[in-house]
C-alpha atoms as a PDB file:
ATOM      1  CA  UNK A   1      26.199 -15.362  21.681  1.00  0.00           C
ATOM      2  CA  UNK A   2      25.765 -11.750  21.760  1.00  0.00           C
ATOM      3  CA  UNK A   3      22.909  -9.825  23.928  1.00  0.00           C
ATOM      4  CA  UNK A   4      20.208  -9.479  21.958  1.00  0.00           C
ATOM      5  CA  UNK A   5      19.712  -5.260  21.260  1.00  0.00           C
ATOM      6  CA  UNK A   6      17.042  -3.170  19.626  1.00  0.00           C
ATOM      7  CA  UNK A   7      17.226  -2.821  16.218  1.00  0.00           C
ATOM      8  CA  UNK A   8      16.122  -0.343  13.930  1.00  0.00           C
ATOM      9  CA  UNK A   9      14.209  -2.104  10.975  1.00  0.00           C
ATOM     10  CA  UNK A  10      15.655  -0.451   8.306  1.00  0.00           C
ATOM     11  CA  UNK A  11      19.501  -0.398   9.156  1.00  0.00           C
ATOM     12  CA  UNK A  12      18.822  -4.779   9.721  1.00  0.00           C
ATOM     13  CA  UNK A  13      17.034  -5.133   6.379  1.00  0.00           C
ATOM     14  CA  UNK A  14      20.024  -3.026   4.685  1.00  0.00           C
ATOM     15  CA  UNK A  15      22.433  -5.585   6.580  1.00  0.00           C
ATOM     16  CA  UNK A  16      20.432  -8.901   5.141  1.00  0.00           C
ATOM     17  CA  UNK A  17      20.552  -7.738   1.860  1.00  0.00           C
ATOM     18  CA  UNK A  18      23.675  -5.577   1.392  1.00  0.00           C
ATOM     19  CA  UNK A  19      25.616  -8.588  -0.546  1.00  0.00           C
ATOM     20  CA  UNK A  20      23.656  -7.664  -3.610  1.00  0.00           C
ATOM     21  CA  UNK A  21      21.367  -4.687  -3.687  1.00  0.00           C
ATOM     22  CA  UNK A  22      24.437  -1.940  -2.957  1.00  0.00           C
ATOM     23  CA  UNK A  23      21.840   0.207  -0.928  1.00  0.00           C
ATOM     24  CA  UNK A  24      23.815   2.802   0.583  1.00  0.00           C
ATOM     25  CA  UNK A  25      23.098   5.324  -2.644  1.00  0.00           C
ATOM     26  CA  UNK A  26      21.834   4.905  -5.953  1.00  0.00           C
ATOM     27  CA  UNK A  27      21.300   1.047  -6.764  1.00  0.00           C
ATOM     28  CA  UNK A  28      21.951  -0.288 -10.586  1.00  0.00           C
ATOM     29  CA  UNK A  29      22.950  -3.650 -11.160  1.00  0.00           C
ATOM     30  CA  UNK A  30      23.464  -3.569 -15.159  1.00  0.00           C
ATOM     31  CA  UNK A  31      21.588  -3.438 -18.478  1.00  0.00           C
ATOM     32  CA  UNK A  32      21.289  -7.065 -19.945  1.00  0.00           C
ATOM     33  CA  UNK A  33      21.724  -7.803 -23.344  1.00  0.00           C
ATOM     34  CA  UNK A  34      18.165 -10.010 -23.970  1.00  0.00           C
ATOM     35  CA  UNK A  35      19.264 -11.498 -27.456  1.00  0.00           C
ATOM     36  CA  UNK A  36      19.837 -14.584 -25.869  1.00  0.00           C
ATOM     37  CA  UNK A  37      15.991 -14.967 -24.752  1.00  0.00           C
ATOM     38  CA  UNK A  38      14.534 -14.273 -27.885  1.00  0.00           C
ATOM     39  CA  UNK A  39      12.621 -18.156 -28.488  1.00  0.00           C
ATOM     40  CA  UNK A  40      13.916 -20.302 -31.150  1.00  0.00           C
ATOM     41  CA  UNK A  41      10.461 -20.548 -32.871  1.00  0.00           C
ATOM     42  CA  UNK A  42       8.512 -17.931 -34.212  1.00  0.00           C
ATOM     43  CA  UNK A  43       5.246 -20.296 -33.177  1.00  0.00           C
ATOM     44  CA  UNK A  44       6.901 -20.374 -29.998  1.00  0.00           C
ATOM     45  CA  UNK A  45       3.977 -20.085 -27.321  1.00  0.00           C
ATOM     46  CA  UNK A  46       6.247 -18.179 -24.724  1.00  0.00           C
ATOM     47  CA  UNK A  47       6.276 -15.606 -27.892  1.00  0.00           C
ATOM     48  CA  UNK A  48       2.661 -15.281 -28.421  1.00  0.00           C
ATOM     49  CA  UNK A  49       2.237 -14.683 -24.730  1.00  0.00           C
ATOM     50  CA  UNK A  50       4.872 -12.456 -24.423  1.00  0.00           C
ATOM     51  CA  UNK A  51       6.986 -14.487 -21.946  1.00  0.00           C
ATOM     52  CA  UNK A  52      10.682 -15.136 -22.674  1.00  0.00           C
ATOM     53  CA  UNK A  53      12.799 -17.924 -20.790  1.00  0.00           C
ATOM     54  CA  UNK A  54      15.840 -16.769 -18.323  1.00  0.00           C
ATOM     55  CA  UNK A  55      18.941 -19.463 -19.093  1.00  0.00           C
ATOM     56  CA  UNK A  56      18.922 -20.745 -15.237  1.00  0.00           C
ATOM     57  CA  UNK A  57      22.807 -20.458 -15.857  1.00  0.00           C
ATOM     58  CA  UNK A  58      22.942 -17.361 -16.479  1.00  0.00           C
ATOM     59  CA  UNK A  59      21.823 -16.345 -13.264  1.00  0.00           C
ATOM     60  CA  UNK A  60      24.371 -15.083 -10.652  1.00  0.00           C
ATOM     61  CA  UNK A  61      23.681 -18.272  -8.571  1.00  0.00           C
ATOM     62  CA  UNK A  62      24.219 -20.388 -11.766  1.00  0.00           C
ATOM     63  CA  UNK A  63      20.644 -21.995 -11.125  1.00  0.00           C
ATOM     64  CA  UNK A  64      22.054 -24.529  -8.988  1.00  0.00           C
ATOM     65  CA  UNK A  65      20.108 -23.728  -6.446  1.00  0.00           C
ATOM     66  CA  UNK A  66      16.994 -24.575  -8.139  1.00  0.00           C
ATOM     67  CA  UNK A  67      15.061 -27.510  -8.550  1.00  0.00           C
ATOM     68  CA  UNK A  68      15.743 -29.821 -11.274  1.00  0.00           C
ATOM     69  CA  UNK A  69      13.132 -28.612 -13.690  1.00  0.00           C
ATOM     70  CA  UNK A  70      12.868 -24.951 -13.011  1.00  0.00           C
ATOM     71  CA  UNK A  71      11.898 -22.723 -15.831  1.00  0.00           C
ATOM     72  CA  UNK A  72      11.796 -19.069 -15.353  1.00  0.00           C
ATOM     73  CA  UNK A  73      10.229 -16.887 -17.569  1.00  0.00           C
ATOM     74  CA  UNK A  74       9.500 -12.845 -18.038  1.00  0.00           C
ATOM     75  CA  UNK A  75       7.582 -10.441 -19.811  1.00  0.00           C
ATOM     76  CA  UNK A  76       7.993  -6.812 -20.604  1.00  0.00           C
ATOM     77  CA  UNK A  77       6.288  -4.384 -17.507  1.00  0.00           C
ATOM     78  CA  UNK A  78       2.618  -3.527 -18.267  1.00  0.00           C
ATOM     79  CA  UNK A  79       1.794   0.341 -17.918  1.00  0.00           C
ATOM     80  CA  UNK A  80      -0.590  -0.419 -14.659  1.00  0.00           C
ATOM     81  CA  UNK A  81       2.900  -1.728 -13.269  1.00  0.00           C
ATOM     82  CA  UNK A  82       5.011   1.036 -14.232  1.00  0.00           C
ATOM     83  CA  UNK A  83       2.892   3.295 -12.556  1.00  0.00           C
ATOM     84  CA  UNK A  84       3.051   1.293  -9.394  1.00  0.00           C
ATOM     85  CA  UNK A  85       6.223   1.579  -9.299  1.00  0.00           C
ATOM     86  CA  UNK A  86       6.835   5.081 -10.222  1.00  0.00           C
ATOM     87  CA  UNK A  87       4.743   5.595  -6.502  1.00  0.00           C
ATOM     88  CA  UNK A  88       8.010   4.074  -5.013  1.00  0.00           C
ATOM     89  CA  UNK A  89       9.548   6.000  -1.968  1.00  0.00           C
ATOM     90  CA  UNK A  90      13.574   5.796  -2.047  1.00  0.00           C
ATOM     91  CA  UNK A  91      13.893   6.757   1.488  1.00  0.00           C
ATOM     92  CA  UNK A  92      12.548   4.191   2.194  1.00  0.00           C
ATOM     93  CA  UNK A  93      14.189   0.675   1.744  1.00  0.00           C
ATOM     94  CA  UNK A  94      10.574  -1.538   2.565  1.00  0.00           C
ATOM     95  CA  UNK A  95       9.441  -0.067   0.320  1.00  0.00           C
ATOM     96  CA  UNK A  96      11.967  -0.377  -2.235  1.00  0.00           C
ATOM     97  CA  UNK A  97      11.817  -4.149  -2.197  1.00  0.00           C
ATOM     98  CA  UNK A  98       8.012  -4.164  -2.074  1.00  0.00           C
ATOM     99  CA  UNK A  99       7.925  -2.567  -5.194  1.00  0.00           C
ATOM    100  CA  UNK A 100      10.673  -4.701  -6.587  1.00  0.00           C
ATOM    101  CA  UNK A 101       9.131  -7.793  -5.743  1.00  0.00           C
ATOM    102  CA  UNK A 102       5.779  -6.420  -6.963  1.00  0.00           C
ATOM    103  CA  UNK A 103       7.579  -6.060 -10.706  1.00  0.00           C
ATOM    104  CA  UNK A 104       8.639  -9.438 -10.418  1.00  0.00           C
ATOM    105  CA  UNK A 105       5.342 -11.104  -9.064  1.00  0.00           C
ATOM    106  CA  UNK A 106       3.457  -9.191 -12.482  1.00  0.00           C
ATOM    107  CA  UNK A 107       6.246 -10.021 -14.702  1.00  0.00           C
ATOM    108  CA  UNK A 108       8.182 -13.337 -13.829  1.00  0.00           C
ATOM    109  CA  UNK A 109       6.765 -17.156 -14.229  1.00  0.00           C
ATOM    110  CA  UNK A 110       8.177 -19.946 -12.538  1.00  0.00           C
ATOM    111  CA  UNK A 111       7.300 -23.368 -13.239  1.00  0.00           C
ATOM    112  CA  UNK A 112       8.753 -26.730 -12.226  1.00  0.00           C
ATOM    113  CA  UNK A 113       7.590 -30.358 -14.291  1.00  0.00           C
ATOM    114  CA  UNK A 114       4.703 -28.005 -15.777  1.00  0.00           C
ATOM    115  CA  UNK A 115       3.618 -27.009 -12.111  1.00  0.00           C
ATOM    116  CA  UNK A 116       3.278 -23.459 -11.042  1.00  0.00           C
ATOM    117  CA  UNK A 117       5.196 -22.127  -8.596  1.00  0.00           C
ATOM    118  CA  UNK A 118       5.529 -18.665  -7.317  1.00  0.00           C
ATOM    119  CA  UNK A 119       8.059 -15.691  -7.456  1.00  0.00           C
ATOM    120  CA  UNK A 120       8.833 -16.157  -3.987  1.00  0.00           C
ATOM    121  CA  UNK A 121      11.164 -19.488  -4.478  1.00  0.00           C
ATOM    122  CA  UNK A 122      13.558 -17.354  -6.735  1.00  0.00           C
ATOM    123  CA  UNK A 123      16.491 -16.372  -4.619  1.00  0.00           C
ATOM    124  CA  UNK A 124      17.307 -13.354  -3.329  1.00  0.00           C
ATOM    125  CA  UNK A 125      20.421 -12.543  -5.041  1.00  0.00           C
ATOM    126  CA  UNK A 126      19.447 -13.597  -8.630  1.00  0.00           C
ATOM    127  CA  UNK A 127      16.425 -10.779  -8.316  1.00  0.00           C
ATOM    128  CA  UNK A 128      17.889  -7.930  -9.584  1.00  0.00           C
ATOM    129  CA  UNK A 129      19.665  -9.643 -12.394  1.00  0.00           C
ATOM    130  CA  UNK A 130      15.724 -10.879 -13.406  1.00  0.00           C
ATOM    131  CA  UNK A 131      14.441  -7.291 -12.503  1.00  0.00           C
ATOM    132  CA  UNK A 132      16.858  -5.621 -14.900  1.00  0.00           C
ATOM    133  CA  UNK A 133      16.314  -8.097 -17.638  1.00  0.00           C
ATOM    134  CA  UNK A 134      12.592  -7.453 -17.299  1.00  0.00           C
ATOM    135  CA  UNK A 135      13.579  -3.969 -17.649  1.00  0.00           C
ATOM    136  CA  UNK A 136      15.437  -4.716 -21.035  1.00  0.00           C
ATOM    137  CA  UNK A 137      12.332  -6.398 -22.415  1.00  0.00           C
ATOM    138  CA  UNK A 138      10.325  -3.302 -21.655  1.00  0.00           C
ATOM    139  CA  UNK A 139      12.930  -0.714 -22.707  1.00  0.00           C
ATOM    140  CA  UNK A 140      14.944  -1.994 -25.760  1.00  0.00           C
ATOM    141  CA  UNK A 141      15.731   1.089 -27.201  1.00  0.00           C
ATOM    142  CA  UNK A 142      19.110   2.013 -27.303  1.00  0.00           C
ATOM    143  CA  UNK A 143      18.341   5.485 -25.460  1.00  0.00           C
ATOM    144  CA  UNK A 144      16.896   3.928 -22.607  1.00  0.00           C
ATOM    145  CA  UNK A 145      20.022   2.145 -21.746  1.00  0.00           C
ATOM    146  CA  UNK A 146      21.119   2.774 -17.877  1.00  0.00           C
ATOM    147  CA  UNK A 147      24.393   4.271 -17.634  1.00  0.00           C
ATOM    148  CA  UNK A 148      26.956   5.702 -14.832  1.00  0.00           C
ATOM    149  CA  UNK A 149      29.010   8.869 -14.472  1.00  0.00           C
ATOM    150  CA  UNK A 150      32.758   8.119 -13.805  1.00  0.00           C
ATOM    151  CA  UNK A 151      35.546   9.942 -13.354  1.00  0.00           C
ATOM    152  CA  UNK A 152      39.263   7.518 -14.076  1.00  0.00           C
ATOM    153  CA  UNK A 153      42.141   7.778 -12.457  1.00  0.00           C
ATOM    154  CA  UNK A 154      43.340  10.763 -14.139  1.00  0.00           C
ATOM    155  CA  UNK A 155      40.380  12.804 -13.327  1.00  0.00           C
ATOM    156  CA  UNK A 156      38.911  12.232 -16.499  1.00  0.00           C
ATOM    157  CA  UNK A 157      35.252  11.957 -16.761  1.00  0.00           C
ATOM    158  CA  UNK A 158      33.084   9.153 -18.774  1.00  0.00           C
ATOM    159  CA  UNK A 159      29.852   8.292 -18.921  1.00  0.00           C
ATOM    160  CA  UNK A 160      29.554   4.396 -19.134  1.00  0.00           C
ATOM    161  CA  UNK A 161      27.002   1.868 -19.915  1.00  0.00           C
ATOM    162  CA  UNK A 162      26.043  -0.388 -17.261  1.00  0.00           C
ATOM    163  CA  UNK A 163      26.104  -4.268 -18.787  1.00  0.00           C
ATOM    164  CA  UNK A 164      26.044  -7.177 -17.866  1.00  0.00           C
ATOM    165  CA  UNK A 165      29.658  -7.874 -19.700  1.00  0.00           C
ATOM    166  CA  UNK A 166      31.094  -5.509 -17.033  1.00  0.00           C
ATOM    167  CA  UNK A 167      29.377  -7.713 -14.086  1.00  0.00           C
ATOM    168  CA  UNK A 168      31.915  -9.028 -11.069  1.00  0.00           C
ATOM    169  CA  UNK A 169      29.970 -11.736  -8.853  1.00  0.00           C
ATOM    170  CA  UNK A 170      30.129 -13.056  -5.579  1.00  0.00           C
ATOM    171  CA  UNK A 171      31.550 -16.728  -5.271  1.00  0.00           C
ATOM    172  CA  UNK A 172      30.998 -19.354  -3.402  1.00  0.00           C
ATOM    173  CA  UNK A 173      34.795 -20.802  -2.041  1.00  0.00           C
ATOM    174  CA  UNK A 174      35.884 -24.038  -4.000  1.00  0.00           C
ATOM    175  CA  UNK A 175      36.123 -25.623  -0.622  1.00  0.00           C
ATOM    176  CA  UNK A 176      32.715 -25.823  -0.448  1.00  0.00           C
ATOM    177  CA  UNK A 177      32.349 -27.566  -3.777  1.00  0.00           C
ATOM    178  CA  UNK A 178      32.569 -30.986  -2.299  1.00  0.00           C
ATOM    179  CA  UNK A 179      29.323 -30.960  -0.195  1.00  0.00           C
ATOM    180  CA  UNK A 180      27.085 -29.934  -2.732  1.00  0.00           C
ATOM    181  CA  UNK A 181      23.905 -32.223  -3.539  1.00  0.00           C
ATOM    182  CA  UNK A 182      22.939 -32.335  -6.969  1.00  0.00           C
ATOM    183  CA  UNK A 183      19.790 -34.121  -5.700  1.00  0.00           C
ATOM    184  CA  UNK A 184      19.188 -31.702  -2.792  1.00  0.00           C
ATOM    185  CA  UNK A 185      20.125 -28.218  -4.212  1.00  0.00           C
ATOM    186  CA  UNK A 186      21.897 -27.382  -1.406  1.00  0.00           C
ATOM    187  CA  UNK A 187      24.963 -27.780   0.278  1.00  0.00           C
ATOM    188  CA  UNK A 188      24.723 -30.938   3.005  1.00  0.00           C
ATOM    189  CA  UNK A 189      28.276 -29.785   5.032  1.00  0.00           C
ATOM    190  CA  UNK A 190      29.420 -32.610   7.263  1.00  0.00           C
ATOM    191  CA  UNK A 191      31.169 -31.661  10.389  1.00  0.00           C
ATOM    192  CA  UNK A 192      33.349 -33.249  13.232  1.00  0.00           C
ATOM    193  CA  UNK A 193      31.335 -32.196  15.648  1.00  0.00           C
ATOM    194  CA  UNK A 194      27.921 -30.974  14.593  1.00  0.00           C
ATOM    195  CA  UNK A 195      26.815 -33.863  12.133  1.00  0.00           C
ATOM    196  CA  UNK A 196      25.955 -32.736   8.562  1.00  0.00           C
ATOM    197  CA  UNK A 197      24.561 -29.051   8.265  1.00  0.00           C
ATOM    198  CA  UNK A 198      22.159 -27.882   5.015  1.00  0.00           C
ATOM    199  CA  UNK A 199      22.607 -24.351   3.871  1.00  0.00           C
ATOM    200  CA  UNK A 200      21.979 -22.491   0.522  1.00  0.00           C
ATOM    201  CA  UNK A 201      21.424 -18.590  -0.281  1.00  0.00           C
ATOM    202  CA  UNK A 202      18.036 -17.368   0.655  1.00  0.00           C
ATOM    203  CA  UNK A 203      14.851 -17.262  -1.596  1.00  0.00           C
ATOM    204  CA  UNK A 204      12.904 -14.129  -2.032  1.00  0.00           C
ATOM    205  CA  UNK A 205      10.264 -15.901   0.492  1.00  0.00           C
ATOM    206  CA  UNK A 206      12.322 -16.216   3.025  1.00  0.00           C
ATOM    207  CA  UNK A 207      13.493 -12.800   3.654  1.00  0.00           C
ATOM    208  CA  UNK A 208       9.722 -11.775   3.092  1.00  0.00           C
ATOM    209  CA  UNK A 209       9.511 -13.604   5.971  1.00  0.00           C
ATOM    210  CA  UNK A 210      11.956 -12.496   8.085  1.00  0.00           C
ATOM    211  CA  UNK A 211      11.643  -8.465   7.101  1.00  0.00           C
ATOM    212  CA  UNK A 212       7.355  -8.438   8.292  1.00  0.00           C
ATOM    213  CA  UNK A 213       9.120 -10.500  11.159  1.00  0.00           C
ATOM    214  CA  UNK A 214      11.807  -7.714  12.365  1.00  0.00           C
ATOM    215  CA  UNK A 215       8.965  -4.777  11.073  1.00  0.00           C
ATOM    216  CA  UNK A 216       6.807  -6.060  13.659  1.00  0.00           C
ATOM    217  CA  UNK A 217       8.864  -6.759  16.505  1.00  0.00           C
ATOM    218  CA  UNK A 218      10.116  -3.131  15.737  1.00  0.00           C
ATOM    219  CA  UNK A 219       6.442  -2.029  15.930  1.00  0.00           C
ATOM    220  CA  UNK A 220       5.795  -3.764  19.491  1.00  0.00           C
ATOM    221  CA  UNK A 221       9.333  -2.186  20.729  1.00  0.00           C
ATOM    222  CA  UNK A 222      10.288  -5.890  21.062  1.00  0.00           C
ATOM    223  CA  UNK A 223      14.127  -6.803  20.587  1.00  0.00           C
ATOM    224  CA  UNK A 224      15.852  -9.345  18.434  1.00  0.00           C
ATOM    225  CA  UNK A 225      19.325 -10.784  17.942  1.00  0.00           C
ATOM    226  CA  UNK A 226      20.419  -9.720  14.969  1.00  0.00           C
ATOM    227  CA  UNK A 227      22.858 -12.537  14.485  1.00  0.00           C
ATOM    228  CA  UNK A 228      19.757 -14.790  14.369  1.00  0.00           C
ATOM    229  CA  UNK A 229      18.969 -12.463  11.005  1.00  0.00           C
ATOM    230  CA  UNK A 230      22.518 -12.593  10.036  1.00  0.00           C
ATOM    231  CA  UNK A 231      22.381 -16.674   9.825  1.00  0.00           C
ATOM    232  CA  UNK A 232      18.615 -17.960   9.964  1.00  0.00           C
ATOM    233  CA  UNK A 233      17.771 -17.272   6.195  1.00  0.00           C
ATOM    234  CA  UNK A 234      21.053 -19.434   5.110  1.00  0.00           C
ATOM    235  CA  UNK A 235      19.446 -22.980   6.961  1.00  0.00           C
ATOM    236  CA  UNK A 236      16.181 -22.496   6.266  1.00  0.00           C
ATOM    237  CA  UNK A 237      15.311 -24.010   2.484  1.00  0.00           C
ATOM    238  CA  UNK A 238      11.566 -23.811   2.179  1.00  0.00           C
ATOM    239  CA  UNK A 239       9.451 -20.143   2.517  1.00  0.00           C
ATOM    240  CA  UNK A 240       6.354 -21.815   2.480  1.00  0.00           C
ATOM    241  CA  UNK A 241       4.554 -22.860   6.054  1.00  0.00           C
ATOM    242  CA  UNK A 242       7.822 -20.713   7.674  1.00  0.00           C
ATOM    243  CA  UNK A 243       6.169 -19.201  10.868  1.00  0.00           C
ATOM    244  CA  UNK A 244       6.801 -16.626  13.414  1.00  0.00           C
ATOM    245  CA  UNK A 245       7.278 -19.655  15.863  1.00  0.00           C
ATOM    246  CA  UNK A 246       9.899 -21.412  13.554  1.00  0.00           C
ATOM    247  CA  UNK A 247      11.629 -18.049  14.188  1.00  0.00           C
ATOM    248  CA  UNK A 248      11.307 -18.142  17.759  1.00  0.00           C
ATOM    249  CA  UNK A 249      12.032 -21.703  17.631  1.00  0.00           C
ATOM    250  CA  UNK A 250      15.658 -21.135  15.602  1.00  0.00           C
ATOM    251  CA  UNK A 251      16.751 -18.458  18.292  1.00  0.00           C
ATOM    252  CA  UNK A 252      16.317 -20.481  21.260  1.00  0.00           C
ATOM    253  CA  UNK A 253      18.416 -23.367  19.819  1.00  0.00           C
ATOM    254  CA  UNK A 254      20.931 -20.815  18.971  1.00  0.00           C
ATOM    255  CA  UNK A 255      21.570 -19.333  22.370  1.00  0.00           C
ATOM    256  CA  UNK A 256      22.093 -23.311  22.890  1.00  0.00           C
ATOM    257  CA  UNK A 257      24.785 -22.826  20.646  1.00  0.00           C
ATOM    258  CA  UNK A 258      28.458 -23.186  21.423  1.00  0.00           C
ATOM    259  CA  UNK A 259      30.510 -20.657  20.396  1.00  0.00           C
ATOM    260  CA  UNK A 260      31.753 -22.818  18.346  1.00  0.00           C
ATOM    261  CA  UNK A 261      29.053 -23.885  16.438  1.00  0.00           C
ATOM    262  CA  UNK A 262      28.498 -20.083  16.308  1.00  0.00           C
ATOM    263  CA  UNK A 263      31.208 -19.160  14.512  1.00  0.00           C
ATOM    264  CA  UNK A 264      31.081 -22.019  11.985  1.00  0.00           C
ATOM    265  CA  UNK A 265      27.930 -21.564  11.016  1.00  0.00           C
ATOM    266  CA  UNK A 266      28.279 -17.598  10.776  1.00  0.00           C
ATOM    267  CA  UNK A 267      31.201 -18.013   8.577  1.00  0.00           C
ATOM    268  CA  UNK A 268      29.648 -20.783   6.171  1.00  0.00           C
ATOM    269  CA  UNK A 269      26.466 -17.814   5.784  1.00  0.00           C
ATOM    270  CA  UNK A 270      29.406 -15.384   4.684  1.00  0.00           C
ATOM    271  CA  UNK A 271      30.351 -17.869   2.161  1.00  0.00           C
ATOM    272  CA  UNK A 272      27.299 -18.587   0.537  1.00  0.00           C
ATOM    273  CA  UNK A 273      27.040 -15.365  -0.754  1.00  0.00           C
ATOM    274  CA  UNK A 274      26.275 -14.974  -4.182  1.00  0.00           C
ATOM    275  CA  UNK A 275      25.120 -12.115  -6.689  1.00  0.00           C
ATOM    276  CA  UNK A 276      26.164  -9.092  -8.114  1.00  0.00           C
ATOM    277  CA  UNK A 277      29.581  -7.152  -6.853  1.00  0.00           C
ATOM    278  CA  UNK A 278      28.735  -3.133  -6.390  1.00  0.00           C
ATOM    279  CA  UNK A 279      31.640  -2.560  -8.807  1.00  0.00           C
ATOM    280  CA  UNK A 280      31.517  -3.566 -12.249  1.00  0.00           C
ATOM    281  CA  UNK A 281      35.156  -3.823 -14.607  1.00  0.00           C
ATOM    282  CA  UNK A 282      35.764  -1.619 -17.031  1.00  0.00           C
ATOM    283  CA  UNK A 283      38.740  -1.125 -19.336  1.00  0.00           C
ATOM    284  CA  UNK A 284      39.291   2.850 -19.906  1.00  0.00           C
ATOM    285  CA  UNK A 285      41.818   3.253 -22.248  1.00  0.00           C
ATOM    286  CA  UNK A 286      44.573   1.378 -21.641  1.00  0.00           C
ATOM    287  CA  UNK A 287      43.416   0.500 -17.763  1.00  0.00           C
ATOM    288  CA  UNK A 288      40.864  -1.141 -15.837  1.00  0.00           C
ATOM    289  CA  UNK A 289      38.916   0.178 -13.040  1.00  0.00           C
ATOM    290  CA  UNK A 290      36.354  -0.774 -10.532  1.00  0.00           C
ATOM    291  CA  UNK A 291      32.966   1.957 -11.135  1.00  0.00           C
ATOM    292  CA  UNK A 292      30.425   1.542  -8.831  1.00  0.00           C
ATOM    293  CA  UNK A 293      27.104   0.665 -10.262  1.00  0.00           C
ATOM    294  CA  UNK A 294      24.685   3.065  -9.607  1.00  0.00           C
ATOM    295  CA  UNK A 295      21.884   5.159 -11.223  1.00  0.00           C
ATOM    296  CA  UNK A 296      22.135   8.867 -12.211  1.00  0.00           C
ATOM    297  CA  UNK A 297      18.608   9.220 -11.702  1.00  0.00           C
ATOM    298  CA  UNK A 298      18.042   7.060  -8.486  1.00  0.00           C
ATOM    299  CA  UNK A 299      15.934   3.650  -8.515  1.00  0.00           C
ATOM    300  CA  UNK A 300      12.857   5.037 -10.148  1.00  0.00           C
ATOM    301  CA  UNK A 301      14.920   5.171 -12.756  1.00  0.00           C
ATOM    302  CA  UNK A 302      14.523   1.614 -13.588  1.00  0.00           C
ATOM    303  CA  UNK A 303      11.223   1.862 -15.133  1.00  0.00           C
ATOM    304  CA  UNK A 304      10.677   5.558 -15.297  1.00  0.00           C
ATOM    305  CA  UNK A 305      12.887   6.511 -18.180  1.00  0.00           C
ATOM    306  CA  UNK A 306      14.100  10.357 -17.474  1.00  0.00           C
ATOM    307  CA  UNK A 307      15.633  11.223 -21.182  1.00  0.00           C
ATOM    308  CA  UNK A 308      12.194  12.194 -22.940  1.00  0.00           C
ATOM    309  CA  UNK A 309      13.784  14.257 -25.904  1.00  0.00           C
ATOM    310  CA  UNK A 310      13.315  11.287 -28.224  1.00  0.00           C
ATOM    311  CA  UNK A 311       9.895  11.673 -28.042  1.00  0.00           C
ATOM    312  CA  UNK A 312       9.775  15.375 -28.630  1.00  0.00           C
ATOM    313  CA  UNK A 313       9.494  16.610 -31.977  1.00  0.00           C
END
């Protein structure tokens, strides 16, 4: 187990969530085509409120992570919303993911057997693929379309459209296939010499949790192991009633840890990564090339559309 160091709250937040939020510049994770969405009935209800249901499979975690039952839906962003999140500071990653979670607490609805259930039990890593297909409900016009400046290989420049057809995602190894539990949602991994160990990707609650966790101990001047961040949000399945003390509680059974155990664990955690890659696929010309996904006109861009001239006469 490594000494336990002082962190700074912003650098540990970036490391928790760097698997699928690309934060080091300009974050875009694609343009999603919302055809699919559109309700089979005109009398539909979810149309006459304005909500539209998310496939669970099409989802970078597949949905398999989610109770049997689950139904997410979305709406376009409400102007009150927009100008929250036009307020957003993108210095500042806190406050980045407040405001993205604040989009999807307006706009998302997640219900299980009829029963609602909160924003906070999607995962982590399927909430910028929601995010960006609440964005395509609220900006269908062509011009609005988020897009990338590339140069190829032979110094050639393009602009390209970020889709979702030009996605790369995270996947889980096959060798992990075999302890998954249909019933639980998880995976129930039975080792020699640790008995059987439950992990799955983290919900949105979770690392809630964990970030006012670290923000505070950074307040008091308090330190933390970071591998406890690195590992914690993987074995913990349920956000709700998850405590300060079941915090405390997890790092003092880890420095009970063997090394062992350590690195098992820590490597399972790597492998449950899911979401979407930094680098979308696209074919220019006659090759393909990795462009990294990211906006032209920074974050805000998401719901603060910077090409006005359409609306200029």
């Amino acid at each position: 187990m490594s000494e336990e160091t002082e962190i700074n709250i912003e650098e540990q937040y970036k490391n928790i969530v760097e698997s699928t939020e690309n934060l080091n510049g300009p974050v875009n994770l694609g343009s999603v085509n919302m055809d699919r969405y559109n309700p089979q009935k005109a009398q539909d209800a979810d149309l006459v409120l304005g909500y539209h249901d998310v496939p669970l499979v099409s989802l970078p975690s597949g949905g398999m992570f989610y109770q049997q039952g689950t139904k997410i839906s979305i709406r376009s962003a409400k102007v009150v919303e927009i100008r929250h999140f036009s307020t957003i500071d993108e210095n500042n990653i806190l406050d980045i993911d407040e405001k993205l979670n604040a989009i999807l607490e307006s706009c998302t609805r997640v219900t299980n057997d009829k029963k609602r259930m909160s924003y906070k039990d999607l995962l982590e890593e399927d909430r910028f693929y929601i995010i960006l297909s609440i964005r395509d409900l609220t900006f269908p016009e062509p011009e609005s379309n988020l897009s990338v400046e590339h140069k190829d290989k032979k110094g050639k420049k393009h602009v390209i459209e970020v889709k979702k057809d030009n996605f790369t995602y995270f996947k889980i190894p096959e060798t992990l296939d075999k302890y998954y539990s249909n019933e639980d949602r998880s995976f129930l991994i039975e080792t020699k010499s640790f008995g059987v160990i439950k992990m799955k990707p983290p919900t949105i609650g979770i690392m809630q949790r964990m970030t006012k966790y670290i923000k505070e101990k950074q307040e008091k001047g308090d330190s933390i192991d970071q591998s406890v961040l690195q590992i914690m949000p993987y074995v913990v399945c349920e956000w709700r009633g998850f405590q300060d003390t079941d915090i405390l509680k997890f790092e003092v059974e880890m420095n009970g840890w063997s090394n062992k155990k350590f690195n098992l664990v820590y490597k399972l955690a790597e492998q449950m990564k899911v979401g979407i890659k930094p680098d979308m696929s696209v074919q220019l010309g006659d090759d393909w090339e990795d462009v990294p996904i990211g906006f032209r006109d920074g974050i805000k861009s998401l719901f603060i559309i910077q090409d006005i001239s359409g609306e200029l006469l």
